[in-house]
N, C-alpha and C. Protein backbone atom coordinates (compact mmCIF):
# COMPACT_ATOMS: atom_id res chain seq x y z
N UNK A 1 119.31 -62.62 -41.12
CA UNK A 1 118.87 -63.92 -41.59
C UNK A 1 117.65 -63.75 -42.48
N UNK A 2 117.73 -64.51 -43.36
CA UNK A 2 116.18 -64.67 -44.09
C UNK A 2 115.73 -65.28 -43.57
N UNK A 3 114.03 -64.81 -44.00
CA UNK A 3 112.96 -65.40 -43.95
C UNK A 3 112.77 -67.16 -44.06
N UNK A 4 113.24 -67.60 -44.75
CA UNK A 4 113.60 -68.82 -45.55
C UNK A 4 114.46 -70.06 -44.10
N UNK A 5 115.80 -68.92 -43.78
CA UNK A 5 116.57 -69.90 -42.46
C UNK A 5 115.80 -69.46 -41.20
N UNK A 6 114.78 -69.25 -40.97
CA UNK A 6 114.13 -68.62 -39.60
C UNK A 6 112.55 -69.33 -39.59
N UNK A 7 112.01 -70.10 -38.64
CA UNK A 7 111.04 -70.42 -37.87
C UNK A 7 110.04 -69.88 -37.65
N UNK A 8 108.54 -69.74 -38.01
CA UNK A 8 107.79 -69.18 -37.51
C UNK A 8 108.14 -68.34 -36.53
N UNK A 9 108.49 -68.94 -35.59
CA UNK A 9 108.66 -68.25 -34.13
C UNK A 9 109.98 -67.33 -34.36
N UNK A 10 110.57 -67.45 -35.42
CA UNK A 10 112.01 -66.82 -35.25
C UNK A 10 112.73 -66.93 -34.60
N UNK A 11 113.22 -68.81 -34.60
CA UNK A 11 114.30 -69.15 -34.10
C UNK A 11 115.18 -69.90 -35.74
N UNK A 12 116.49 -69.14 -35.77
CA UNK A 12 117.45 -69.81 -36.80
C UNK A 12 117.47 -71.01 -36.98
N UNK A 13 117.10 -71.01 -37.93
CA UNK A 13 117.60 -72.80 -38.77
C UNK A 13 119.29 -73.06 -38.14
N UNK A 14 119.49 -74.38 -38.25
CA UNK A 14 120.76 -74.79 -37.56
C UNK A 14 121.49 -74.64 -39.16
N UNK A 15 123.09 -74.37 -38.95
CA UNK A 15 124.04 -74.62 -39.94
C UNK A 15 124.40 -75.74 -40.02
N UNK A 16 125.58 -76.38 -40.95
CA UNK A 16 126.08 -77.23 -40.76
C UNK A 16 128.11 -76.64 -40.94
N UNK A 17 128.55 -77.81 -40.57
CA UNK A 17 129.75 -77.48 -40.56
C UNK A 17 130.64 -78.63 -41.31
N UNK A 18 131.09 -78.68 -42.10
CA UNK A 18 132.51 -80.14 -42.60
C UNK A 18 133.18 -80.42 -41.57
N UNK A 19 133.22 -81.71 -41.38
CA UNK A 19 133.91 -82.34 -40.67
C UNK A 19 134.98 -83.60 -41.14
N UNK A 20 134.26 -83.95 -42.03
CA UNK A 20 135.45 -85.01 -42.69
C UNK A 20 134.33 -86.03 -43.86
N UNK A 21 135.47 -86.29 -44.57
CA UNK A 21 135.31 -87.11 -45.91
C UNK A 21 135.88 -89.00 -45.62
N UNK A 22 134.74 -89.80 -45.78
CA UNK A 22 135.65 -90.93 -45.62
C UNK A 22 134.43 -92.04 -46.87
N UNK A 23 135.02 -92.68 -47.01
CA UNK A 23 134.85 -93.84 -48.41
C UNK A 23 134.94 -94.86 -47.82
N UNK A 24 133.98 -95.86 -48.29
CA UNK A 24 133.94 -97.48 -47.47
C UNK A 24 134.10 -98.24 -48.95
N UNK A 25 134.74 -98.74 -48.96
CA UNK A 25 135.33 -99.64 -50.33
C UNK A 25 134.05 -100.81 -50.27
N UNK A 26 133.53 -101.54 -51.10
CA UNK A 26 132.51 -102.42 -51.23
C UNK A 26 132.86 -103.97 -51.81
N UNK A 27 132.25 -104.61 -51.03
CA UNK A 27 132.33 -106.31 -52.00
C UNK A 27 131.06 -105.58 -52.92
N UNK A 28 130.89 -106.89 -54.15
CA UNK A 28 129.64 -107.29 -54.39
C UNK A 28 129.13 -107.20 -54.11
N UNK A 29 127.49 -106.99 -54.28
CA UNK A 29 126.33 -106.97 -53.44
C UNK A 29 125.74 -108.77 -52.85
N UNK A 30 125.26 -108.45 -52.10
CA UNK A 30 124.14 -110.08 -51.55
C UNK A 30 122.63 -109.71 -52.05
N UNK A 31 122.17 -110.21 -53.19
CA UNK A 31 120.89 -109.79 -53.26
C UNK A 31 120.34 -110.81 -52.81
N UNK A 32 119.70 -110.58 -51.59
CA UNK A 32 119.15 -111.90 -50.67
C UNK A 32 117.93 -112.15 -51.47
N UNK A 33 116.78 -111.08 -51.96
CA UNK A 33 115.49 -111.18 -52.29
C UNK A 33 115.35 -109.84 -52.67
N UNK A 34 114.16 -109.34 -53.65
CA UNK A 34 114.06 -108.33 -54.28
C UNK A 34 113.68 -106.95 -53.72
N UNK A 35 113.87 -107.58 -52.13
CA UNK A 35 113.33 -106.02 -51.42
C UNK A 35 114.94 -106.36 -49.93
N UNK A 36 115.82 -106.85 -50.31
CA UNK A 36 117.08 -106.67 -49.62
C UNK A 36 118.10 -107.31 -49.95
N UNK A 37 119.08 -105.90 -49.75
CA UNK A 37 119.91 -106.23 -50.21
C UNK A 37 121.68 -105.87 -49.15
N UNK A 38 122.45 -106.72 -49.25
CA UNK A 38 123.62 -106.39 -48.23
C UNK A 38 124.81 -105.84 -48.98
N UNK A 39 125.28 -105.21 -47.99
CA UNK A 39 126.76 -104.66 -48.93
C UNK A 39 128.17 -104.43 -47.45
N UNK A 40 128.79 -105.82 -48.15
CA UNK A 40 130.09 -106.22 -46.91
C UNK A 40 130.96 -104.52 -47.54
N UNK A 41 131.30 -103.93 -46.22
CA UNK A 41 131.79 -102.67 -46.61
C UNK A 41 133.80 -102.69 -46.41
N UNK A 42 133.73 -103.26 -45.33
CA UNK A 42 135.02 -103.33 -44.91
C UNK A 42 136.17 -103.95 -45.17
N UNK A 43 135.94 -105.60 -45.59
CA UNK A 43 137.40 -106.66 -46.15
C UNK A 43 138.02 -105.73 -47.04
N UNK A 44 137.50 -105.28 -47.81
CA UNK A 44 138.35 -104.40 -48.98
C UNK A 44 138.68 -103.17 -48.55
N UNK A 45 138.31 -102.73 -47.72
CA UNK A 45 139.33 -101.48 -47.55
C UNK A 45 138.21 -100.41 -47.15
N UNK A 46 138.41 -98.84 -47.03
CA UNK A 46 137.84 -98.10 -47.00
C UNK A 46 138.88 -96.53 -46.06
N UNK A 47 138.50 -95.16 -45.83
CA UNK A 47 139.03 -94.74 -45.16
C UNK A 47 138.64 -93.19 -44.77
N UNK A 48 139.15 -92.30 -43.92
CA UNK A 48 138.48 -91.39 -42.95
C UNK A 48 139.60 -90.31 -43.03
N UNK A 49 139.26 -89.30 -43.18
CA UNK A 49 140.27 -87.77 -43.35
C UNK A 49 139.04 -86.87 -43.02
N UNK A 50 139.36 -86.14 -41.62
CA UNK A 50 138.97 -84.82 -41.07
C UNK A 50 139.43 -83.91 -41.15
N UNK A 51 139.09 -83.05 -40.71
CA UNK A 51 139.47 -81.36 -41.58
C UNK A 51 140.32 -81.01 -40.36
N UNK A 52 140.93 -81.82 -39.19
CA UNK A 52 142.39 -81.70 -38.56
C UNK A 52 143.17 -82.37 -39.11
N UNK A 53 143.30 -83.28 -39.77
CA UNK A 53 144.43 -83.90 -40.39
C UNK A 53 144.37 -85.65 -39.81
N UNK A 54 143.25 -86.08 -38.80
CA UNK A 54 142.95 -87.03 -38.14
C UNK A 54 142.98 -88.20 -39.63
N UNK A 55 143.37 -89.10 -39.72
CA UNK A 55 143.00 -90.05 -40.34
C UNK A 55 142.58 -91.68 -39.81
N UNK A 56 141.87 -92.51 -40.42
CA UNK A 56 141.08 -93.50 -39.95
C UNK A 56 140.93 -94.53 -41.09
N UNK A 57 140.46 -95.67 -40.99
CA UNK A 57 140.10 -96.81 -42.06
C UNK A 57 139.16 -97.54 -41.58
N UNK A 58 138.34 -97.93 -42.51
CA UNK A 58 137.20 -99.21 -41.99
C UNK A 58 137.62 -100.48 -41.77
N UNK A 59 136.60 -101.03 -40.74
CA UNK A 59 137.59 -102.61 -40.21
C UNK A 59 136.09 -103.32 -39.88
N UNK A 60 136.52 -104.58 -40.26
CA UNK A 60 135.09 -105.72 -40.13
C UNK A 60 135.23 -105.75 -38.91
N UNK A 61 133.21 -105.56 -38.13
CA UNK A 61 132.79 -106.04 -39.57
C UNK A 61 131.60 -104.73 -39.81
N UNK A 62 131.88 -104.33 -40.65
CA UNK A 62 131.21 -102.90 -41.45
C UNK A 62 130.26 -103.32 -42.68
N UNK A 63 129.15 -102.85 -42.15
CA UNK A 63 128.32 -103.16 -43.82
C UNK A 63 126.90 -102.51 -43.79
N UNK A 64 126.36 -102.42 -45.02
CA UNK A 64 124.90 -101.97 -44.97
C UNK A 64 123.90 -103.03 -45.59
N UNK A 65 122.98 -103.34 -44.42
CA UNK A 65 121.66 -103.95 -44.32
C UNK A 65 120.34 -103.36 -45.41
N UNK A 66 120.54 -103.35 -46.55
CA UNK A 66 119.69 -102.11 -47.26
C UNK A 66 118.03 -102.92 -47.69
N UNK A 67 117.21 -101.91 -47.43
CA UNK A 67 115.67 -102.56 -47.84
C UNK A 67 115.46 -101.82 -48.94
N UNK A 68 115.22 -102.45 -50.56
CA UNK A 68 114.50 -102.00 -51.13
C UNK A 68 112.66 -101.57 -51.31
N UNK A 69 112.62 -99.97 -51.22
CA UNK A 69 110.98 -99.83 -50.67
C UNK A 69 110.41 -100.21 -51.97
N UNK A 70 109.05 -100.59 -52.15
CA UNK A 70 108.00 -100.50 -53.53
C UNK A 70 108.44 -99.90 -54.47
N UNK A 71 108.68 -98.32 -54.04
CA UNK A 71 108.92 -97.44 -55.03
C UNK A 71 110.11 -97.21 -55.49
N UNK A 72 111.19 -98.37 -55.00
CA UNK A 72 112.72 -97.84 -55.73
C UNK A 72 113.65 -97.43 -54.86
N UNK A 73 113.09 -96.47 -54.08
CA UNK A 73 114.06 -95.80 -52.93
C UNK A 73 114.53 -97.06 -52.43
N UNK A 74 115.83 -96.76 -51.52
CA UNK A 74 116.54 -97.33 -51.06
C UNK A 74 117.08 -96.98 -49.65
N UNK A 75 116.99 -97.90 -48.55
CA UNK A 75 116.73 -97.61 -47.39
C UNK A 75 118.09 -98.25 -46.65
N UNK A 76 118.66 -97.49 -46.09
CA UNK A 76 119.93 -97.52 -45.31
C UNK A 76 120.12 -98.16 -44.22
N UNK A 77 120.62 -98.89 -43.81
CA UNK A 77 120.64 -99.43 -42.55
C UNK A 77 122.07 -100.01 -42.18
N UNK A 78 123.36 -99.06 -41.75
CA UNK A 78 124.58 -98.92 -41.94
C UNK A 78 124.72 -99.29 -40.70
N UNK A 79 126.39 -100.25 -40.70
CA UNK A 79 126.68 -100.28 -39.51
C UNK A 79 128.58 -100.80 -39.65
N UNK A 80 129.53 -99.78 -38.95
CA UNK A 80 130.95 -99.55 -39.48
C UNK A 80 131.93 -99.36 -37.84
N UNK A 81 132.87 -99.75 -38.22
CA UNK A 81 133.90 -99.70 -36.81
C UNK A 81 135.00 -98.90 -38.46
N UNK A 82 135.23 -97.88 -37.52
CA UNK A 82 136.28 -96.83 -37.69
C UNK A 82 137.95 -97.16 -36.83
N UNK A 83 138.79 -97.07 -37.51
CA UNK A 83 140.01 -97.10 -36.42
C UNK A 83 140.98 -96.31 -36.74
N UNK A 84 141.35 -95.11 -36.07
CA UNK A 84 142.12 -94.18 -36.28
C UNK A 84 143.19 -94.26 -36.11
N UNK A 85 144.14 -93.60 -37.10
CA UNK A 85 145.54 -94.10 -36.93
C UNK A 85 146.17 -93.90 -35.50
N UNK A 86 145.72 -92.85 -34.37
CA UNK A 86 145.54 -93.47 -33.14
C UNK A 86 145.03 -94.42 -32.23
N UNK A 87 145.05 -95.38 -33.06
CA UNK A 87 144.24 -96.35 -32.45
C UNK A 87 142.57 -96.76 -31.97
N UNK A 88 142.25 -94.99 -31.78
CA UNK A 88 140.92 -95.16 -31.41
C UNK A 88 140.09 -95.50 -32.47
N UNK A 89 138.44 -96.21 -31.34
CA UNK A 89 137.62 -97.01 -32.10
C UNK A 89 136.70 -96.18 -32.16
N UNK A 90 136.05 -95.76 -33.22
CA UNK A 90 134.98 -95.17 -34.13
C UNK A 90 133.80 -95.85 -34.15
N UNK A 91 132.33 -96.30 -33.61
CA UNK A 91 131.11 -96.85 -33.93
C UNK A 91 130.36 -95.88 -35.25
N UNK A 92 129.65 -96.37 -35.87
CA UNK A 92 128.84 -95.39 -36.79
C UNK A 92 128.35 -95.91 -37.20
N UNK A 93 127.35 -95.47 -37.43
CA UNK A 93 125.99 -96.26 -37.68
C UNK A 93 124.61 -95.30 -38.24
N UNK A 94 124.12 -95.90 -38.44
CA UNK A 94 123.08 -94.51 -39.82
C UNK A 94 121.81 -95.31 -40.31
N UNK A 95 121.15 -94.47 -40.22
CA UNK A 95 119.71 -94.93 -41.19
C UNK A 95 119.52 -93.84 -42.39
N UNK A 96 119.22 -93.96 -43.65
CA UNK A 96 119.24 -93.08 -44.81
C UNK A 96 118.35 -93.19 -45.72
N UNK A 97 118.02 -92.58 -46.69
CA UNK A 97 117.37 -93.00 -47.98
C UNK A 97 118.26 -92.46 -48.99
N UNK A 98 117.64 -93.27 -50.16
CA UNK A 98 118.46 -93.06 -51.50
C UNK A 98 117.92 -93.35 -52.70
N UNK A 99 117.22 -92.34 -53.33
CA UNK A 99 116.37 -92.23 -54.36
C UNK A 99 117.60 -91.56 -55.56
N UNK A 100 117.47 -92.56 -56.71
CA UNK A 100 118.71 -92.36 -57.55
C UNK A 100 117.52 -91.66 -58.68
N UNK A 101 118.36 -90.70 -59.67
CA UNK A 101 117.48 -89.99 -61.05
C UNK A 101 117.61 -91.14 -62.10
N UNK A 102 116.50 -91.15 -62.71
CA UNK A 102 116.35 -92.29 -63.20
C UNK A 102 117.30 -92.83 -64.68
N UNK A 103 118.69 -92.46 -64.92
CA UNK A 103 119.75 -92.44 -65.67
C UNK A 103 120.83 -93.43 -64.19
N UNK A 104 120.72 -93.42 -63.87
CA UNK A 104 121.56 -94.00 -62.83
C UNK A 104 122.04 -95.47 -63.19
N UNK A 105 121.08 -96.35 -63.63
CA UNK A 105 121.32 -97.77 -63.62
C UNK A 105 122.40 -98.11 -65.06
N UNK A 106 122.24 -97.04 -65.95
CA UNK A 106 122.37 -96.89 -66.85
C UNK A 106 124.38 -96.43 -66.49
N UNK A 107 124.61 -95.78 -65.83
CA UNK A 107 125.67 -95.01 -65.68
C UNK A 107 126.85 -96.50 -64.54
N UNK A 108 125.56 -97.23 -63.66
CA UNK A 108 126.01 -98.29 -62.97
C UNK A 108 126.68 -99.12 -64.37
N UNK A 109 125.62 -99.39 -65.20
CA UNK A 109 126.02 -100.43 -66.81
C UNK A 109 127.13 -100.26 -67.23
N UNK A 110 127.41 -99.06 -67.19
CA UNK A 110 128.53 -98.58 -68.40
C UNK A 110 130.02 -98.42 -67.39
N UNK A 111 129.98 -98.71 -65.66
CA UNK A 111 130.94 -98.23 -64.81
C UNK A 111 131.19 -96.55 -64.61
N UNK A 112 130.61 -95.73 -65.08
CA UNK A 112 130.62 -94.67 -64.64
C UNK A 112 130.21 -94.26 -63.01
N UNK A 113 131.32 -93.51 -62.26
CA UNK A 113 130.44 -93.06 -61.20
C UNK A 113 129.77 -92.22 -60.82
N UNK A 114 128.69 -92.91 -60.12
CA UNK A 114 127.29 -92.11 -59.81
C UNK A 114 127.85 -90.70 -59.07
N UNK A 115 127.25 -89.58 -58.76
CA UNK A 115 128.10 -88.22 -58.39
C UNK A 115 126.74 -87.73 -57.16
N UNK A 116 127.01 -86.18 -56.82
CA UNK A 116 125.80 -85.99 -55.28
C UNK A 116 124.71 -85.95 -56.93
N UNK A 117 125.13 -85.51 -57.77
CA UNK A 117 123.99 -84.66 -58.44
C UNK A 117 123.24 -85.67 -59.40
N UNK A 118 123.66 -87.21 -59.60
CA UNK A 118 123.23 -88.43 -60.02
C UNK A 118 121.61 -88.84 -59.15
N UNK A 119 121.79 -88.22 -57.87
CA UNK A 119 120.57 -88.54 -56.91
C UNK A 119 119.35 -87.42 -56.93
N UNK A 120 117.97 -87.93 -56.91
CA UNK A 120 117.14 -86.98 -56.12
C UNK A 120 117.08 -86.61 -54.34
N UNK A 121 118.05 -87.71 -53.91
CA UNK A 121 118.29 -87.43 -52.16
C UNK A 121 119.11 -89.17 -51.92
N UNK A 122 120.22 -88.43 -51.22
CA UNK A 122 120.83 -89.55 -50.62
C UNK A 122 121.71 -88.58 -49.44
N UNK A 123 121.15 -88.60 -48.32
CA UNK A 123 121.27 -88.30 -46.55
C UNK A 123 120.72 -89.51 -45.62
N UNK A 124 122.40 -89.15 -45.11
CA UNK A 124 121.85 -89.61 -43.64
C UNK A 124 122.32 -89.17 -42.61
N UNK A 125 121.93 -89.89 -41.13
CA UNK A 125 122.19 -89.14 -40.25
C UNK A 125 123.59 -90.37 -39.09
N UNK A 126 124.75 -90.48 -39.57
CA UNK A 126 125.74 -91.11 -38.49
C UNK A 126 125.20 -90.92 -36.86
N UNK A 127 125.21 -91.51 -36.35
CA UNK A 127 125.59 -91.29 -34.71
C UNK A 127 126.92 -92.00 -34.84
N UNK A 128 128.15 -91.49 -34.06
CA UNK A 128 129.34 -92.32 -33.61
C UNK A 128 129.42 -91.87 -32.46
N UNK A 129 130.44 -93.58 -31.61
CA UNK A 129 130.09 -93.33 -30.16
C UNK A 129 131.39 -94.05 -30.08
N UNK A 130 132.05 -93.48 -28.86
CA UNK A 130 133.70 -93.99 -28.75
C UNK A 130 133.94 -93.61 -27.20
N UNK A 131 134.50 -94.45 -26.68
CA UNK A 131 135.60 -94.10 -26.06
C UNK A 131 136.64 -93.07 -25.65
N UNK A 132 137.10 -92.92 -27.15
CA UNK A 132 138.24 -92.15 -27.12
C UNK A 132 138.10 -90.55 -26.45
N UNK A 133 138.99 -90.05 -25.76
CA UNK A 133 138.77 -88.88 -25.42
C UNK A 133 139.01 -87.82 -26.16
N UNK A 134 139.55 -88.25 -27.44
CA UNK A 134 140.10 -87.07 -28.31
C UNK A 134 139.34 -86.85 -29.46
N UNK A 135 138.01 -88.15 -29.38
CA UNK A 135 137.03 -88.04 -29.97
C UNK A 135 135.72 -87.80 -29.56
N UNK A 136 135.47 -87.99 -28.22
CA UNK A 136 134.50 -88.29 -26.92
C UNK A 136 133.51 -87.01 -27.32
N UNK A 137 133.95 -85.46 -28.25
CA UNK A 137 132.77 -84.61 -28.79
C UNK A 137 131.57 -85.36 -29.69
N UNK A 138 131.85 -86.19 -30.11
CA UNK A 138 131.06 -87.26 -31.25
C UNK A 138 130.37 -87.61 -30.64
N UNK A 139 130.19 -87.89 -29.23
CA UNK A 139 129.39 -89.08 -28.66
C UNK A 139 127.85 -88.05 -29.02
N UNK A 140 128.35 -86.40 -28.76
CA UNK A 140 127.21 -85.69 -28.64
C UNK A 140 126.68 -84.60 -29.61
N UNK A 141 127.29 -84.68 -30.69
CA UNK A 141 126.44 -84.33 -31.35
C UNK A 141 126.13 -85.18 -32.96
N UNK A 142 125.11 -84.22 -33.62
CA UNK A 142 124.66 -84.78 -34.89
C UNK A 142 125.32 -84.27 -36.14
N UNK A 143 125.25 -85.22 -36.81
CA UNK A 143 125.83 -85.73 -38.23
C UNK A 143 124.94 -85.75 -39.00
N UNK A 144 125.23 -85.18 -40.27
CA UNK A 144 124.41 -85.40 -41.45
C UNK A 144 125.65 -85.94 -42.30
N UNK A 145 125.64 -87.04 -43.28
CA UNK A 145 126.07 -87.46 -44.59
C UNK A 145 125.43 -86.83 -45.68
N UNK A 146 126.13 -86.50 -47.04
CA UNK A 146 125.84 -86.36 -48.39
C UNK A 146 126.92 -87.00 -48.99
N UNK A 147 125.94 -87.97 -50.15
CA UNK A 147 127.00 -88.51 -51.06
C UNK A 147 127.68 -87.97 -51.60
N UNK A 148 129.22 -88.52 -52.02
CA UNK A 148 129.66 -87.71 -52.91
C UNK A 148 129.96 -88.55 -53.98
N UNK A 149 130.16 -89.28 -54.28
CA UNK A 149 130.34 -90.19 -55.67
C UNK A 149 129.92 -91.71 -54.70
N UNK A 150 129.61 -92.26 -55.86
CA UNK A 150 129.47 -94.19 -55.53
C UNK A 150 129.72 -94.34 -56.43
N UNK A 151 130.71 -96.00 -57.01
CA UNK A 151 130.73 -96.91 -58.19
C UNK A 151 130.68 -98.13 -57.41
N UNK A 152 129.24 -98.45 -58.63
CA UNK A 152 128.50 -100.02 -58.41
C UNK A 152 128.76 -100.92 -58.99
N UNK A 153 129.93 -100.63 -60.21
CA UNK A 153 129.82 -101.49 -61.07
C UNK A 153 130.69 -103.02 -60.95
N UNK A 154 130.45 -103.63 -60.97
CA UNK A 154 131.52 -104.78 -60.49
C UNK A 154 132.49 -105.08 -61.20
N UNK A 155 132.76 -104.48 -62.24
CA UNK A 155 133.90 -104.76 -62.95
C UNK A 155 135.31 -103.55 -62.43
N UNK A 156 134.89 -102.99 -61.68
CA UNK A 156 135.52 -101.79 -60.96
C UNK A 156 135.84 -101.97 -59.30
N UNK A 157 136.75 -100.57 -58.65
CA UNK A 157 136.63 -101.08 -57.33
C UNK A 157 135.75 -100.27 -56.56
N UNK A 158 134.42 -100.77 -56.18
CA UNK A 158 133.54 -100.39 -55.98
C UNK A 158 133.59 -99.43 -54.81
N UNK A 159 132.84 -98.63 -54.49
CA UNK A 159 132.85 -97.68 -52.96
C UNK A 159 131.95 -96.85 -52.98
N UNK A 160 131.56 -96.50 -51.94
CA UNK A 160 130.58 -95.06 -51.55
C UNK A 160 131.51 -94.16 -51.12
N UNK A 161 131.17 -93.04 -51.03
CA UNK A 161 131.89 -91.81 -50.65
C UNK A 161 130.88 -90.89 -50.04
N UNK A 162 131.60 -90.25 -48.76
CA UNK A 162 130.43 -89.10 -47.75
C UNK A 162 131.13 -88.20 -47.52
N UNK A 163 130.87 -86.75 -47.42
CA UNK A 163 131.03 -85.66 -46.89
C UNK A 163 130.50 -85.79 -45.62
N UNK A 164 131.23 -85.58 -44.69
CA UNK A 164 130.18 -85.81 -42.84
C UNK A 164 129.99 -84.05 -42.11
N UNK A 165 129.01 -84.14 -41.67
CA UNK A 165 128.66 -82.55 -41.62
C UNK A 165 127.98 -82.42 -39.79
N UNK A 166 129.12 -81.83 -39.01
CA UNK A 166 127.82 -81.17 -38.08
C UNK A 166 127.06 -80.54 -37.67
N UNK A 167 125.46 -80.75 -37.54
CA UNK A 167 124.81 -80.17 -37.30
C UNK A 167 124.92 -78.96 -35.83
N UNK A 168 125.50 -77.68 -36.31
CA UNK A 168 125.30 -76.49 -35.49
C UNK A 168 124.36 -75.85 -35.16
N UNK A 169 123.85 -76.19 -33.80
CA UNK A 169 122.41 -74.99 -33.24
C UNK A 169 122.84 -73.74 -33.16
N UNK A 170 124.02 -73.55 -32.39
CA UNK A 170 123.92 -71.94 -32.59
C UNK A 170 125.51 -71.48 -33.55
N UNK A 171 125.11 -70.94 -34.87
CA UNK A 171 126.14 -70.74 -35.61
C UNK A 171 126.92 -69.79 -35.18
């Protein structure tokens, strides 16, 4: 290991691992006031593919609660019911930030979609919590998100897109 993935103390940085790709399709935004803003995630669609072949879709009521900070960033406050084509129910839920490079609004104008490399940081961290027993590993461990594309533009069909990643202590 390098220097770089190792701890003072010389304990390994954690890996991560892919776990699955899923997209929440978007209404319009609600710009309630200039420091929040809502985004209904679910009526329109959205959906879930894991690296077993598991598939899933978003179902209301799914959406993000977002605070715009002073400085622009953009503050996450997600909340989604998952339902797998087995039936089982998916919770997920996330707090994030999202600081866009400053060409972004510009790329929103024109309908182009925003990409991971459009951002200076957009992570977060899912918890999902279920029931299901064929999912019941979720309850316990951690998730990291990275964007992978968003289109904001409203003349388009809007969506976010995540790579979902778990966090491995011992690789």
């Amino acid at each position: 290991m390098t220097e770089a993935n190792m701890s003072p103390e010389g304990v390994p940085a954690p890996k991560l691992k892919y776990i699955m790709t899923y997209q929440a399709d978007l209404l319009p935004a609600q710009n309630i006031n200039r420091d929040r803003v809502v985004w209904d995630a679910a009526p329109t669609g959205g959906w879930v593919k894991d690296i077993w072949g598991n598939k899933g879709k978003l179902i209301p009521p799914s959406g993000d609660w977002m605070t715009v900070l002073p400085n622009g960033t953009l503050y996450q406050d997600v909340r989604a019911t998952v339902q797998m084509e087995d039936g089982a129910l998916l919770f997920v839920e996330y707090k994030g930030k999202v600081k866009w490079k400053s060409h972004v609004p510009e790329k929103i104008e024109t309908g182009k979609p925003i990409t991971w490399e459009d951002h200076e940081y957009f992570i977060n961290s899912p918890t999902i919590t279920t029931e299901s027993k064929k999912y019941e590993w979720m309850n316990d461990v951690v998730f990291i998100n990275k964007v992978v594309e968003v289109q904001l533009n409203n003349d388009k069909k809007m969506y976010v897109r995540y790579d979902t990643y778990q966090v491995v202590m011992h690789p």
